[in-house]
PDB file of N, CA and C in Angstrom:
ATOM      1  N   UNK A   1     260.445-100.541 230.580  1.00  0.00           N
ATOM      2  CA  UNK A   1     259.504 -99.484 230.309  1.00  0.00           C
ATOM      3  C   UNK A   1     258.739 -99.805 229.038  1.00  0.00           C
ATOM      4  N   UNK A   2     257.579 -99.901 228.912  1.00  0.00           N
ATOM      5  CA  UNK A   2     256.625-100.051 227.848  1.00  0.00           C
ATOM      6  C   UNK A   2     256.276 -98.742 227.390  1.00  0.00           C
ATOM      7  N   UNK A   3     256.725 -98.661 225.885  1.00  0.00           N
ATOM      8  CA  UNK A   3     255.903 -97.675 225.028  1.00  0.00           C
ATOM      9  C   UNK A   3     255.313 -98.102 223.775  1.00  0.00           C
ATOM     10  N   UNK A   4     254.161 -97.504 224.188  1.00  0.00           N
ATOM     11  CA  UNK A   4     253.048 -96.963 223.367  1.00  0.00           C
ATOM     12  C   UNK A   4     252.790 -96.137 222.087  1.00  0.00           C
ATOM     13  N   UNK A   5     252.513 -97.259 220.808  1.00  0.00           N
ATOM     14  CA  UNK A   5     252.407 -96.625 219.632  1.00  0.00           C
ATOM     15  C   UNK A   5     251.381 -95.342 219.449  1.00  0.00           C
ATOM     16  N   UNK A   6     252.533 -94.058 218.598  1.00  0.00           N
ATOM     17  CA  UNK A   6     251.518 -92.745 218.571  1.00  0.00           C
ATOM     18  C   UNK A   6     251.708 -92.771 217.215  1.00  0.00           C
ATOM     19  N   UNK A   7     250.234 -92.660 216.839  1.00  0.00           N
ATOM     20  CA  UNK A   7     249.993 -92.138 215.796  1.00  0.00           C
ATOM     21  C   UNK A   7     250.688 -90.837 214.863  1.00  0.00           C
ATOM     22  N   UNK A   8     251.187 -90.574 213.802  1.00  0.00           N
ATOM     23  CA  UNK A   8     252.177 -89.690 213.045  1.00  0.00           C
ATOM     24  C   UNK A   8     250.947 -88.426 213.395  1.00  0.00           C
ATOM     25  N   UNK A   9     249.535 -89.204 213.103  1.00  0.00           N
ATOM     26  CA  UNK A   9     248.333 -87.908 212.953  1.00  0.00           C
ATOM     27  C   UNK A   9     248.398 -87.092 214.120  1.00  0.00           C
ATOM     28  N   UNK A  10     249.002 -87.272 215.513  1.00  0.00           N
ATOM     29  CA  UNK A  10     248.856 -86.917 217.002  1.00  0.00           C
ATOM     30  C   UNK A  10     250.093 -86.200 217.229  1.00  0.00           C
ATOM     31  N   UNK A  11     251.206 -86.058 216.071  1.00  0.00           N
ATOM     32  CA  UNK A  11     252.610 -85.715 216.705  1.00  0.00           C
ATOM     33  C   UNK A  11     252.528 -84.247 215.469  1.00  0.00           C
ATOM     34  N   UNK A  12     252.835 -83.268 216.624  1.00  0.00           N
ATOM     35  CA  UNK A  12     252.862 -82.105 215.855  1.00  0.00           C
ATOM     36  C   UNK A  12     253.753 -81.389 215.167  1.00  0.00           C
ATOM     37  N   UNK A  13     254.500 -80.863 213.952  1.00  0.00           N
ATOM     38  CA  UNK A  13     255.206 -80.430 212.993  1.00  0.00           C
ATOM     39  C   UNK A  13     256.237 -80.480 213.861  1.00  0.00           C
ATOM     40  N   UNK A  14     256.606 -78.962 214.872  1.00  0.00           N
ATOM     41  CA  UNK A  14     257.038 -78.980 215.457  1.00  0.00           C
ATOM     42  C   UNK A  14     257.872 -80.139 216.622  1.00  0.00           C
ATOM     43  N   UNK A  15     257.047 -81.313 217.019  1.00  0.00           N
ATOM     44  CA  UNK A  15     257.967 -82.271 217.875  1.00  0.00           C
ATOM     45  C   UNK A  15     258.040 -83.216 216.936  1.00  0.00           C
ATOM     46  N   UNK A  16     257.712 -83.270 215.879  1.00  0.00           N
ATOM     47  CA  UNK A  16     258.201 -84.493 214.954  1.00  0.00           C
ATOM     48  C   UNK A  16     259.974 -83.724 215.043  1.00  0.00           C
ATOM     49  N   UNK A  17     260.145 -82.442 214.536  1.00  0.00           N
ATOM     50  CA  UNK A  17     260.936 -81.949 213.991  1.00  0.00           C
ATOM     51  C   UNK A  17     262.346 -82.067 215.329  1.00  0.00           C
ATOM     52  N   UNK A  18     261.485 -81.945 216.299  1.00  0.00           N
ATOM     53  CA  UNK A  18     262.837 -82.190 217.447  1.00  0.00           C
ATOM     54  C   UNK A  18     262.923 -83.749 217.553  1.00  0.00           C
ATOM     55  N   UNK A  19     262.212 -84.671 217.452  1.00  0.00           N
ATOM     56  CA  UNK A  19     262.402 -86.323 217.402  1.00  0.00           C
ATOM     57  C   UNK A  19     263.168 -86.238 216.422  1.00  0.00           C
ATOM     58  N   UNK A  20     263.115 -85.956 215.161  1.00  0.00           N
ATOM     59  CA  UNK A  20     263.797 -85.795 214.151  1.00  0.00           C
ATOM     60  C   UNK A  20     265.316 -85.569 214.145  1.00  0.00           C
ATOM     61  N   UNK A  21     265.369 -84.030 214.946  1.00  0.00           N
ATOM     62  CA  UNK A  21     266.869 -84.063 215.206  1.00  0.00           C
ATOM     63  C   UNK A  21     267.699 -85.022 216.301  1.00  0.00           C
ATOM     64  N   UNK A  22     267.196 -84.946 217.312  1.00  0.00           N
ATOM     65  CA  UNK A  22     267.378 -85.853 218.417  1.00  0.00           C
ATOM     66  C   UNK A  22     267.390 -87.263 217.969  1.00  0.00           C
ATOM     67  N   UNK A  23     267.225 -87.444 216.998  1.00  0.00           N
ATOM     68  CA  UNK A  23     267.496 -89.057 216.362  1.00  0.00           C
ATOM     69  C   UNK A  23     269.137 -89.070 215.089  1.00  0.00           C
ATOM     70  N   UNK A  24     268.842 -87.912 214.914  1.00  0.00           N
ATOM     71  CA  UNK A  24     270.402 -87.745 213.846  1.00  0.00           C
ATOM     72  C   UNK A  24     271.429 -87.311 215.173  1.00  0.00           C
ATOM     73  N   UNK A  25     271.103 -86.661 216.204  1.00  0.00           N
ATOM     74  CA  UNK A  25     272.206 -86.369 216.907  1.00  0.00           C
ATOM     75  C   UNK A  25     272.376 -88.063 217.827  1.00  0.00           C
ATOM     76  N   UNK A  26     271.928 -88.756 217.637  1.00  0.00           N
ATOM     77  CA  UNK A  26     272.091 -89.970 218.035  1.00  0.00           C
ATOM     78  C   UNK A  26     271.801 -89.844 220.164  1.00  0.00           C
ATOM     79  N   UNK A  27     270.850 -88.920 220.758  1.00  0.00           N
ATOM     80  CA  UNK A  27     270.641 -88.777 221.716  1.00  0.00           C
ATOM     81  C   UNK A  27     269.665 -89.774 222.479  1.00  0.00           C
ATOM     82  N   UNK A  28     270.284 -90.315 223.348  1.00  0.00           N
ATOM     83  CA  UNK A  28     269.481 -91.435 223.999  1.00  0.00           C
ATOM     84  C   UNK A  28     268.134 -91.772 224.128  1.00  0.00           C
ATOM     85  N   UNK A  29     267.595 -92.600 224.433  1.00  0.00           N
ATOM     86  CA  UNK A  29     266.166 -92.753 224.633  1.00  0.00           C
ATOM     87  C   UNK A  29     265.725 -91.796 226.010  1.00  0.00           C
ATOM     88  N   UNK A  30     266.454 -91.526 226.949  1.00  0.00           N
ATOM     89  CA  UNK A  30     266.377 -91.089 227.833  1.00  0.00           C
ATOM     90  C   UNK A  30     266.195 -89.502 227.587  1.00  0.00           C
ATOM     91  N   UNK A  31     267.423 -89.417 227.122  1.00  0.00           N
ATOM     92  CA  UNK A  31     267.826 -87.851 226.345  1.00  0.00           C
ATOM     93  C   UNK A  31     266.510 -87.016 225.951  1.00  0.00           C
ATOM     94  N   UNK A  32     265.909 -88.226 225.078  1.00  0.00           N
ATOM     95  CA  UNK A  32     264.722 -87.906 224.255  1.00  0.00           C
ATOM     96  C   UNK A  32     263.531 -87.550 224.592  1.00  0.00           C
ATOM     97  N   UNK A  33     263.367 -88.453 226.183  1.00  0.00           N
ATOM     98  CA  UNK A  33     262.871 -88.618 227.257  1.00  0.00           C
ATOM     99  C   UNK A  33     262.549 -86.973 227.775  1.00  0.00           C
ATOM    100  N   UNK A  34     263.847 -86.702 228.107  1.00  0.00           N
ATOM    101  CA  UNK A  34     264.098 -85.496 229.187  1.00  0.00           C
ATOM    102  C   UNK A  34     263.609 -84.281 228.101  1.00  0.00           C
ATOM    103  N   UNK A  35     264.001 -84.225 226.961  1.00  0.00           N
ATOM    104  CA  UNK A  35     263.732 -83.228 226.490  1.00  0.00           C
ATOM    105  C   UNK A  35     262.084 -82.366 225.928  1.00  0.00           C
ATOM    106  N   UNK A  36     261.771 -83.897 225.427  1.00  0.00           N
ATOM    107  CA  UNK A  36     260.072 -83.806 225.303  1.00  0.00           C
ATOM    108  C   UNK A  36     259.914 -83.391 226.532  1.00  0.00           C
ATOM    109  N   UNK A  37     259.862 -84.015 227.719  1.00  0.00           N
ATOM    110  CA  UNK A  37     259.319 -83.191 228.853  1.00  0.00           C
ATOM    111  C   UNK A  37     259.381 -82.050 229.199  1.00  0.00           C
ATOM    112  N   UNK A  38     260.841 -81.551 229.077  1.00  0.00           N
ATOM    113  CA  UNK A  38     260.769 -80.185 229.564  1.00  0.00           C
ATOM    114  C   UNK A  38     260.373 -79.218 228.646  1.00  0.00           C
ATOM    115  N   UNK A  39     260.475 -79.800 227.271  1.00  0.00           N
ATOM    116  CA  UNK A  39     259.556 -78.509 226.127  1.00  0.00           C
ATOM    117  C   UNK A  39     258.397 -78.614 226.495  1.00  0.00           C
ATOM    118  N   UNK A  40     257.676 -79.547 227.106  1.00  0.00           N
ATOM    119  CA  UNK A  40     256.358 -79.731 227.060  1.00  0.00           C
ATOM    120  C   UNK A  40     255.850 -78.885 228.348  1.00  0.00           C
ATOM    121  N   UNK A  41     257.013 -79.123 229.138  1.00  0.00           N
ATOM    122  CA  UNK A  41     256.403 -78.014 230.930  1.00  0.00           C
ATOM    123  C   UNK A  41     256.862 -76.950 230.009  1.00  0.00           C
ATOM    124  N   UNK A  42     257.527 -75.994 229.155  1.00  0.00           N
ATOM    125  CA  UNK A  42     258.163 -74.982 228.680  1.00  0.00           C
ATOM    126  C   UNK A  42     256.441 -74.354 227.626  1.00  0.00           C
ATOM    127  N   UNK A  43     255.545 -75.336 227.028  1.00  0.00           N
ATOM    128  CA  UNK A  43     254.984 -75.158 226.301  1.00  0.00           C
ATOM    129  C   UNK A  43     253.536 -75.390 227.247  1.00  0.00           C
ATOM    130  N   UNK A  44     253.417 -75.759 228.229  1.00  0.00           N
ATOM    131  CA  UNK A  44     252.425 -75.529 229.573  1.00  0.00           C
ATOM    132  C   UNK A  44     252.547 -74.150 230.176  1.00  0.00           C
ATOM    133  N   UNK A  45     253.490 -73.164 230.536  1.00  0.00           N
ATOM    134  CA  UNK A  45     253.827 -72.375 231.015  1.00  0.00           C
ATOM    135  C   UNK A  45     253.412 -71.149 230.487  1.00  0.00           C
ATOM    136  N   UNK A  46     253.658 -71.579 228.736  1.00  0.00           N
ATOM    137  CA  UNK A  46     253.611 -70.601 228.320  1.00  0.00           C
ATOM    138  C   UNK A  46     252.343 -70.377 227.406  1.00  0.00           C
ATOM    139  N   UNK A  47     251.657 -71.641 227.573  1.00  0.00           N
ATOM    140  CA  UNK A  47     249.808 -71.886 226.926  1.00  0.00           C
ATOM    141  C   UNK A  47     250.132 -71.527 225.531  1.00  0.00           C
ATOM    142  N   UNK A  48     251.198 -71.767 225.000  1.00  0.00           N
ATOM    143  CA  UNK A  48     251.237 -71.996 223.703  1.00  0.00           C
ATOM    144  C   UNK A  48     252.528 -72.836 222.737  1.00  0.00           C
ATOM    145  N   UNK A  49     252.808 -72.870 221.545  1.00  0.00           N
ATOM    146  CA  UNK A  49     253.967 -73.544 221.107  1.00  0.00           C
ATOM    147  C   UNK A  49     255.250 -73.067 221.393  1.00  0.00           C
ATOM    148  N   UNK A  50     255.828 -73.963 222.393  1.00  0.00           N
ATOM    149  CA  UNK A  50     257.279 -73.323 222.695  1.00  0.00           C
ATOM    150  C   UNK A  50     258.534 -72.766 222.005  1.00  0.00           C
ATOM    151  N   UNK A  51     258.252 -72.546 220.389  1.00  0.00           N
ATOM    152  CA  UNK A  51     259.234 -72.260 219.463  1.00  0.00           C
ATOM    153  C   UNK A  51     259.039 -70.712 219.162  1.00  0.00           C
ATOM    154  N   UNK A  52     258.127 -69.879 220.018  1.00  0.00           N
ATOM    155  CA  UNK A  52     257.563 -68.868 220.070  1.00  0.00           C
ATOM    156  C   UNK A  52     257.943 -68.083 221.002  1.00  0.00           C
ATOM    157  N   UNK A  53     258.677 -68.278 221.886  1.00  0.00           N
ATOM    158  CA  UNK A  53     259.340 -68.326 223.169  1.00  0.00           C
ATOM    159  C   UNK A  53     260.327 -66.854 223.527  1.00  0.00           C
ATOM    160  N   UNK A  54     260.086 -65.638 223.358  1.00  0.00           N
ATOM    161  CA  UNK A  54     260.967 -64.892 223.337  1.00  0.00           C
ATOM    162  C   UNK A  54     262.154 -65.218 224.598  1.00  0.00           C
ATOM    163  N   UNK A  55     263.373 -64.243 224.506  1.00  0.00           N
ATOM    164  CA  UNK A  55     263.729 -64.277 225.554  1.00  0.00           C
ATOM    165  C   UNK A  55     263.439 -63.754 226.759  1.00  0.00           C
ATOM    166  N   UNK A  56     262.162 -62.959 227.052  1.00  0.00           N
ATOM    167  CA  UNK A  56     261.678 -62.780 228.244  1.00  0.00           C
ATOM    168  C   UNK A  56     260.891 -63.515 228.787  1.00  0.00           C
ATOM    169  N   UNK A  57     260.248 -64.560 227.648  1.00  0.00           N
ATOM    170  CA  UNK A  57     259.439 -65.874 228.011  1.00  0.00           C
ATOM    171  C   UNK A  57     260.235 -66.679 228.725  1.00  0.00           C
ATOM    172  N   UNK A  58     261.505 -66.761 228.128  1.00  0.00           N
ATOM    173  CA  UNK A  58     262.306 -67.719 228.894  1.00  0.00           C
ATOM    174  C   UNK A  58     262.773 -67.335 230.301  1.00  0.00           C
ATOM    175  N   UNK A  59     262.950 -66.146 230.768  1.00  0.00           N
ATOM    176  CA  UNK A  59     263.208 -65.828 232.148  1.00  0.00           C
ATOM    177  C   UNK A  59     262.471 -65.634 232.652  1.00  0.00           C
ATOM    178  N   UNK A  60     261.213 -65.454 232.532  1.00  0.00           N
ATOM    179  CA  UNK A  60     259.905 -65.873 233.336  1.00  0.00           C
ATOM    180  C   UNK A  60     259.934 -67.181 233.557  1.00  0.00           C
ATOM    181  N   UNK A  61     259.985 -67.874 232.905  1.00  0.00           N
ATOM    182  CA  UNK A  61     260.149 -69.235 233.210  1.00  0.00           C
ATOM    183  C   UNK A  61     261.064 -69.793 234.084  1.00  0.00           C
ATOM    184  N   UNK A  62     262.160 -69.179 234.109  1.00  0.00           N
ATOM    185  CA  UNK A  62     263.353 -69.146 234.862  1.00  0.00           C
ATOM    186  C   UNK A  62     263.124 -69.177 235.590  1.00  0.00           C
ATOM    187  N   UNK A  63     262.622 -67.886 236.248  1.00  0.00           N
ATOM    188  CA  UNK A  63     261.876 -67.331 237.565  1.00  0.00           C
ATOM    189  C   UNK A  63     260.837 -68.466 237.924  1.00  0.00           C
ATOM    190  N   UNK A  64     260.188 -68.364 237.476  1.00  0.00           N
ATOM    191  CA  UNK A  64     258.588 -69.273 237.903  1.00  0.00           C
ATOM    192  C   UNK A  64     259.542 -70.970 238.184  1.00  0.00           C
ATOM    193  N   UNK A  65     260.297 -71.137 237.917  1.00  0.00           N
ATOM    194  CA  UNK A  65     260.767 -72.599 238.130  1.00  0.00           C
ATOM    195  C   UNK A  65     261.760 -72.319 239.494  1.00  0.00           C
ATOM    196  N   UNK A  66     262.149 -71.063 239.762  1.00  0.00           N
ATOM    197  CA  UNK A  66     262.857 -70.748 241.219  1.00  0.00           C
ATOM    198  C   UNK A  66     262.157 -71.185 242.081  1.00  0.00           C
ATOM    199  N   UNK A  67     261.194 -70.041 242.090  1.00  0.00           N
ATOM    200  CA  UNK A  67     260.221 -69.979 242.587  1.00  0.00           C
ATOM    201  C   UNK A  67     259.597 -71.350 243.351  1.00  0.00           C
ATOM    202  N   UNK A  68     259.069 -72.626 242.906  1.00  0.00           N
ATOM    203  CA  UNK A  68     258.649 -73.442 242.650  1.00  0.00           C
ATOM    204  C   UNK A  68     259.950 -74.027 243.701  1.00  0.00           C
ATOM    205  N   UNK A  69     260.864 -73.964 243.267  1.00  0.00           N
ATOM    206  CA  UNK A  69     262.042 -74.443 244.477  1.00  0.00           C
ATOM    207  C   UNK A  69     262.556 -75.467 243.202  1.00  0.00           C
ATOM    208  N   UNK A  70     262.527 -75.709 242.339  1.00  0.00           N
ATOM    209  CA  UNK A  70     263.219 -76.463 241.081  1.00  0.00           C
ATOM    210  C   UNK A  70     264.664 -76.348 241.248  1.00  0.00           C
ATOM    211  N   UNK A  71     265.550 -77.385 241.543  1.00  0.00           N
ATOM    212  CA  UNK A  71     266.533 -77.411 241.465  1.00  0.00           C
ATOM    213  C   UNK A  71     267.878 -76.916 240.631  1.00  0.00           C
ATOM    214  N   UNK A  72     268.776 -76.326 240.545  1.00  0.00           N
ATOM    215  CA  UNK A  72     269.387 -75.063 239.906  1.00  0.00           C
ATOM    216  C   UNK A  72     270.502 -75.934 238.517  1.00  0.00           C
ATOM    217  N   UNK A  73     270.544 -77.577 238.537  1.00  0.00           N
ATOM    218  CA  UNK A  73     271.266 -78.507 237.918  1.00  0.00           C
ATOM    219  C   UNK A  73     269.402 -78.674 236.584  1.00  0.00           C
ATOM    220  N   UNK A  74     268.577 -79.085 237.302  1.00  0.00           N
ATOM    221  CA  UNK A  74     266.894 -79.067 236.670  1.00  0.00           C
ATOM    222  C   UNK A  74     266.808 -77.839 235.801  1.00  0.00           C
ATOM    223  N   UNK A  75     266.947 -76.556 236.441  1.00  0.00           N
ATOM    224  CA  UNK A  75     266.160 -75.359 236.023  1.00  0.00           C
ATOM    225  C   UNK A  75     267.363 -75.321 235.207  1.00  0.00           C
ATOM    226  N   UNK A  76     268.491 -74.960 235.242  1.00  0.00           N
ATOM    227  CA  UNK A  76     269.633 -75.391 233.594  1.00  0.00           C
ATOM    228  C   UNK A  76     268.945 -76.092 232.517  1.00  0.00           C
ATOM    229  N   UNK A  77     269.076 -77.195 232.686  1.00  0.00           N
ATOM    230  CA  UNK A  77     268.623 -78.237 231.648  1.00  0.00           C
ATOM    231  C   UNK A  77     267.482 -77.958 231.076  1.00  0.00           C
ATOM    232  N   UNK A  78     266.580 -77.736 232.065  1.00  0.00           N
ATOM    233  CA  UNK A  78     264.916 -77.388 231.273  1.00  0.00           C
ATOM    234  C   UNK A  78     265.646 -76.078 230.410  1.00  0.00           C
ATOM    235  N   UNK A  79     265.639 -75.493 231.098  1.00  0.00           N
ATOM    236  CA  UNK A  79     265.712 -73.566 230.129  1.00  0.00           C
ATOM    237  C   UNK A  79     266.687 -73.647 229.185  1.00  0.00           C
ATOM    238  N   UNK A  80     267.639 -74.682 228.979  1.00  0.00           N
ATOM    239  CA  UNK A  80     268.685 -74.519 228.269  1.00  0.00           C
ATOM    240  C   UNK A  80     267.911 -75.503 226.558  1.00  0.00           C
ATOM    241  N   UNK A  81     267.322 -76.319 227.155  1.00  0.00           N
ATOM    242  CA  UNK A  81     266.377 -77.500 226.458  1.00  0.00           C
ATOM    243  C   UNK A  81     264.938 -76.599 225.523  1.00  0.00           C
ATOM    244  N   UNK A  82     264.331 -75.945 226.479  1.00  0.00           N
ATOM    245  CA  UNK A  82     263.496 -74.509 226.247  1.00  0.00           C
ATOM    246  C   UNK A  82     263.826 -73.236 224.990  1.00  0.00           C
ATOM    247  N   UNK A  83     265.051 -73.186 225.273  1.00  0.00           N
ATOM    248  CA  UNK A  83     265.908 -71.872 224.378  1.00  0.00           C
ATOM    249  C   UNK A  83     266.152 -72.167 223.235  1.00  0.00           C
ATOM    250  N   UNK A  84     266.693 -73.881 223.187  1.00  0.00           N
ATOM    251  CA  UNK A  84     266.889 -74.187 221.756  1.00  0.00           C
ATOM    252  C   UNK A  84     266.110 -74.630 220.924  1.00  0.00           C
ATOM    253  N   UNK A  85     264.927 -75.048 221.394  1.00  0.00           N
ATOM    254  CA  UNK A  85     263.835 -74.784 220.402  1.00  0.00           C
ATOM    255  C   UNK A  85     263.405 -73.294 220.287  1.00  0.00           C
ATOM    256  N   UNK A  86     263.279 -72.207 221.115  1.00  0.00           N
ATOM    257  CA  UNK A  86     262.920 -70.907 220.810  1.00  0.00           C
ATOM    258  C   UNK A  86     263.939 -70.528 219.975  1.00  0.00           C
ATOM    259  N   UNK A  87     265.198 -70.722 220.133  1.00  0.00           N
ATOM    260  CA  UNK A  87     266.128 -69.938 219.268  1.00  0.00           C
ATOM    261  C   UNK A  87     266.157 -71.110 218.030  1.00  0.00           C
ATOM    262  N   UNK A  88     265.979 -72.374 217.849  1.00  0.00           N
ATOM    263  CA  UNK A  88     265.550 -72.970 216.221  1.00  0.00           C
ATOM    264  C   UNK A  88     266.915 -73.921 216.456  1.00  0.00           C
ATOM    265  N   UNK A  89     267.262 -74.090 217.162  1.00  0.00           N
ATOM    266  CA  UNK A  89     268.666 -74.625 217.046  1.00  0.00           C
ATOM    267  C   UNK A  89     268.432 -76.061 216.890  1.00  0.00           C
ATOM    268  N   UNK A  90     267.046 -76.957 217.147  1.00  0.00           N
ATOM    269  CA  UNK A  90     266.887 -78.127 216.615  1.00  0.00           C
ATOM    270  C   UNK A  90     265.951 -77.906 215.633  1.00  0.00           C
ATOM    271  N   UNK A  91     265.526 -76.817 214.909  1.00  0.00           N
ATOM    272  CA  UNK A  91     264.901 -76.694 213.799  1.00  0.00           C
ATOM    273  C   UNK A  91     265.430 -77.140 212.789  1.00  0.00           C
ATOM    274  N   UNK A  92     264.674 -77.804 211.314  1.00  0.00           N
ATOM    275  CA  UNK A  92     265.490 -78.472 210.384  1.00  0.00           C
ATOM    276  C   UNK A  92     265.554 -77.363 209.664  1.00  0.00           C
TER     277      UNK A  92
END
């Protein structure tokens, strides 16, 4: 897999701050992988920064990923991945 240098100027407070933790918790490249993504569908959903996220944001989301037919092992991981940036838990 080839990646592509990003600029520090392009990476926002916020996902520096989860690369950040996700690099002290020693979480895989993959890990790192999965999680940017699903904050990022979490922060599509919700047309704004996902650390903003109440908990009714998050069960809408819940819902809307049923819905969608998202798999119930998927829709865990995303919403669980989702929550802990809303609730700060990879906040520094």
């Amino acid at each position: 897999m080839m990646t592509l240098p990003v600029s520090a100027a392009s990476i926002s407070p916020l996902r520096q701050r989860v690369i950040d933790e996700m690099a002290m918790r020693r979480f895989s490249r993959e890990t790192q992988r999965n999680y940017i993504r699903d904050i990022g569908r979490l922060a599509s959903f919700l047309g704004r920064a996902p650390d903003t996220a109440s908990v009714d944001d998050l069960r809408r989301f819940q819902v809307a990923m049923q819905e969608a037919g998202v798999g119930v092992p998927t829709m865990n991981a995303t919403s669980c991945r989702g929550a802990s940036i809303a609730s700060g838990i990879t906040a520094s």
